[in-house]
Protein backbone atom coordinates (compact mmCIF):
# COMPACT_ATOMS: atom_id res chain seq x y z
CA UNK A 1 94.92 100.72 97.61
CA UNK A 2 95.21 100.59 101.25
CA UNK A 3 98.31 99.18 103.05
CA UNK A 4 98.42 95.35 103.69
CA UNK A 5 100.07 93.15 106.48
CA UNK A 6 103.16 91.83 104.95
CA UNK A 7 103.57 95.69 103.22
CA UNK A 8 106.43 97.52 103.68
CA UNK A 9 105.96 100.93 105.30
CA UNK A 10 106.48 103.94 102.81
CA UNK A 11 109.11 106.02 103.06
CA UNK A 12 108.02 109.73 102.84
CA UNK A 13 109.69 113.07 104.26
CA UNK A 14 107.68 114.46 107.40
CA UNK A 15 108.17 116.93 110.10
CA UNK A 16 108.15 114.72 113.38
CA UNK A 17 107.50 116.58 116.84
CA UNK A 18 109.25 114.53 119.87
CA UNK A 19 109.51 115.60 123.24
CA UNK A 20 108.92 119.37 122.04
CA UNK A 21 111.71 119.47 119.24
CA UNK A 22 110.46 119.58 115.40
CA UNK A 23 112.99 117.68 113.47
CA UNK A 24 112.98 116.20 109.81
CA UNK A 25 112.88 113.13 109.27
CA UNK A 26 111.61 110.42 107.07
CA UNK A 27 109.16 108.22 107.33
CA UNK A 28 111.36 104.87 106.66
CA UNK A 29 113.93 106.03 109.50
CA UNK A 30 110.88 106.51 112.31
CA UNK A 31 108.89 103.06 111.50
CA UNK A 32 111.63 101.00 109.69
CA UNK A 33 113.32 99.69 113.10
CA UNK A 34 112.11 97.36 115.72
CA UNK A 35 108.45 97.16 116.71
CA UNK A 36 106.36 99.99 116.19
CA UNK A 37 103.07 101.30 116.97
CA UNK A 38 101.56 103.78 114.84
CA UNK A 39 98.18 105.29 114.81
CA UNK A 40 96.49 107.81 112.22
CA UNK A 41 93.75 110.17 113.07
CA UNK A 42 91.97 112.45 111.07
CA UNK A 43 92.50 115.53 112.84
CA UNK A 44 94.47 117.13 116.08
CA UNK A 45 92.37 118.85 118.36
CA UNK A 46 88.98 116.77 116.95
CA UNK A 47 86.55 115.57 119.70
CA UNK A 48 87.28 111.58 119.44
CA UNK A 49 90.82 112.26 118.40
CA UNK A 50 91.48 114.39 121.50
CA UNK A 51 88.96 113.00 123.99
CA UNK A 52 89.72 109.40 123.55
CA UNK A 53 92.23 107.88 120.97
CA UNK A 54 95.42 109.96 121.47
CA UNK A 55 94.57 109.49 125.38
CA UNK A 56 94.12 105.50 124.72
CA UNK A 57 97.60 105.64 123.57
CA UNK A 58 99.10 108.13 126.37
CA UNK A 59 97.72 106.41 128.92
CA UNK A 60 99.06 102.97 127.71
CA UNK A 61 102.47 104.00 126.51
CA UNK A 62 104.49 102.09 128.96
CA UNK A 63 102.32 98.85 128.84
CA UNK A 64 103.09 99.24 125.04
CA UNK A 65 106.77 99.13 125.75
CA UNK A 66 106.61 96.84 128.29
CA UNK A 67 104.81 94.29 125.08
CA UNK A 68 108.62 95.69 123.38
CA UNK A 69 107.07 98.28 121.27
CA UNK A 70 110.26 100.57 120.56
CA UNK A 71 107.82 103.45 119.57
CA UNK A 72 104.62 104.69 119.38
CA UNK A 73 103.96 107.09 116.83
CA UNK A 74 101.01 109.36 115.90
CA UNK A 75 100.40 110.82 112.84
CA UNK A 76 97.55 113.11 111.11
CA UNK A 77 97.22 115.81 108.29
CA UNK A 78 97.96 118.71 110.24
CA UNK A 79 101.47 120.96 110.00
CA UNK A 80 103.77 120.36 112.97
CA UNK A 81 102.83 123.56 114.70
CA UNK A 82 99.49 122.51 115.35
CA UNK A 83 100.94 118.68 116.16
CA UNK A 84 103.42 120.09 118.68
CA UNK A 85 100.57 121.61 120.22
CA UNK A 86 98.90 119.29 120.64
CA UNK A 87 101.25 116.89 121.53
CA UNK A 88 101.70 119.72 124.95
CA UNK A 89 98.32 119.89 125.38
CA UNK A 90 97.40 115.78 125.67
CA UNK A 91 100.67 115.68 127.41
CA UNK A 92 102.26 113.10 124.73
CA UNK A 93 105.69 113.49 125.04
CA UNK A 94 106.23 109.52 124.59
CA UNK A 95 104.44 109.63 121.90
CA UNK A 96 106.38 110.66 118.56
CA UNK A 97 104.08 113.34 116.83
CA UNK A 98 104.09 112.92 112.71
CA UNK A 99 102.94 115.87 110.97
CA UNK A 100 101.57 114.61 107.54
CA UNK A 101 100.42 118.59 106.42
CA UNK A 102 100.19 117.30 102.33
CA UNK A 103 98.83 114.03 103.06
CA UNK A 104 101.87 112.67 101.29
CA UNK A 105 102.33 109.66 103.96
CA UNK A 106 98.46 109.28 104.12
CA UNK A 107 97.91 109.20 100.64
CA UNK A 108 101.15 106.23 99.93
CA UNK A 109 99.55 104.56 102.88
CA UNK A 110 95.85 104.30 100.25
CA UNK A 111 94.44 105.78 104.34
CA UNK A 112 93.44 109.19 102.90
CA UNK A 113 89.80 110.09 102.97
CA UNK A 114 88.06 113.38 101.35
CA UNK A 115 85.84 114.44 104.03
CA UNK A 116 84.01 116.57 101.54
CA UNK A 117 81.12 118.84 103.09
CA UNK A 118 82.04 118.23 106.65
CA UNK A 119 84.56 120.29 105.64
CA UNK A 120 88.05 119.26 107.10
CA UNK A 121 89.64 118.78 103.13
CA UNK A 122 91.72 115.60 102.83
CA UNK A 123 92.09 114.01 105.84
CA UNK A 124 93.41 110.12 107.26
CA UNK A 125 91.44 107.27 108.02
CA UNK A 126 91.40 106.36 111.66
CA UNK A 127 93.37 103.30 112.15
CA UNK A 128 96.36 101.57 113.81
CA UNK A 129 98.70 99.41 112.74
CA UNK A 130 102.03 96.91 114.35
CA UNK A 131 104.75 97.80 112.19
CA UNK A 132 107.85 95.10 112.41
CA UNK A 133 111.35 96.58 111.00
CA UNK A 134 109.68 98.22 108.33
CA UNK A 135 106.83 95.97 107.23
CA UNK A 136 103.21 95.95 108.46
CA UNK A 137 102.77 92.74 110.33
CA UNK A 138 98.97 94.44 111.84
CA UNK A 139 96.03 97.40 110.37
CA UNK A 140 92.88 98.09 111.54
CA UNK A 141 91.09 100.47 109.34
CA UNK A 142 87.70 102.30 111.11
CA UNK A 143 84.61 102.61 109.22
CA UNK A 144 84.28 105.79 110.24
CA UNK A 145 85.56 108.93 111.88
CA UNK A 146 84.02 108.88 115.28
CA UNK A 147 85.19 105.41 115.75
CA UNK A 148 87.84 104.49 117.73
CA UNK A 149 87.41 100.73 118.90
CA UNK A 150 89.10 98.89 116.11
CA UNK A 151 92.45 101.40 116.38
CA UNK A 152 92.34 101.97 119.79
CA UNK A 153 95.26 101.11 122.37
CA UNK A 154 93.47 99.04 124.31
CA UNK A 155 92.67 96.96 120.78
CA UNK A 156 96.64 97.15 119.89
CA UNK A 157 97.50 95.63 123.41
CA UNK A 158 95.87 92.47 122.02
CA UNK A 159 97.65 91.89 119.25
CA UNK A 160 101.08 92.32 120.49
């Protein structure tokens, strides 16, 4: 079942990649304090993903913050090696990088989707979502991959 508002956000180990350092962490630590901004894409290095969502979000980090979003965090089934770069190459380093390589966060958040034939395995939904001290106070869940209105930043702006 997919995450609800009023949900609390699960708490799952990850690798998180942040301004170039890997680090462990968890997923309850990263989302669980203040107001946060987290977005899920199906795949680093994908055309939408790279040619327009992540940018959405790099391009309106500090109007983000300046709504007091603490963080915004990214995350997709990919290892961190991949995440990191790609966090370089879309120059995201405001942007805290989740590297969900099992699907383990995707899967507790009911946003994993089999792509089947196209190939790609297990993947996440697109979507975004406000996260309040640890509880989901916002989602929006795309109907598909190539989508990106519904999750976008610009789309986030308006409900903060």
């Amino acid at each position: 079942m997919t995450i609800s508002v009023g949900e609390k956000i699960p708490d799952v180990p990850l690798k998180a990649v942040t301004a170039g350092e890997v680090t462990d962490v968890r997923t309850g630590d990263v989302l669980g304090s203040g107001k946060v901004v987290l977005f899920g894409v199906p795949a680093a290095f994908s055309p939408t993903c790279s040619d327009a969502h992540l940018p959405g979000f790099v391009m309106h980090a500090a109007e983000l913050t300046g709504k007091g979003v603490a963080k915004v965090v990214c995350v997709s089934v990919n290892d961190f090696f991949v995440m990191k770069a790609w966090a370089e190459a879309q120059h995201a380093g405001d942007i805290v990088m989740l590297a969900d390589s099992a699907a383990a966060f995707t899967t507790a958040m009911g946003l994993d989707l089999d792509t089947g034939d196209f190939g790609l395995g297990v993947r996440s939904q697109r979507y975004s979502a406000v996260i309040e001290d640890g509880v989901v106070t916002s989602v929006e869940v795309e109907a598909g991959l190539g989508d990106h209105d519904m999750s976008s930043a610009e789309r986030v702006l308006t409900k903060l």
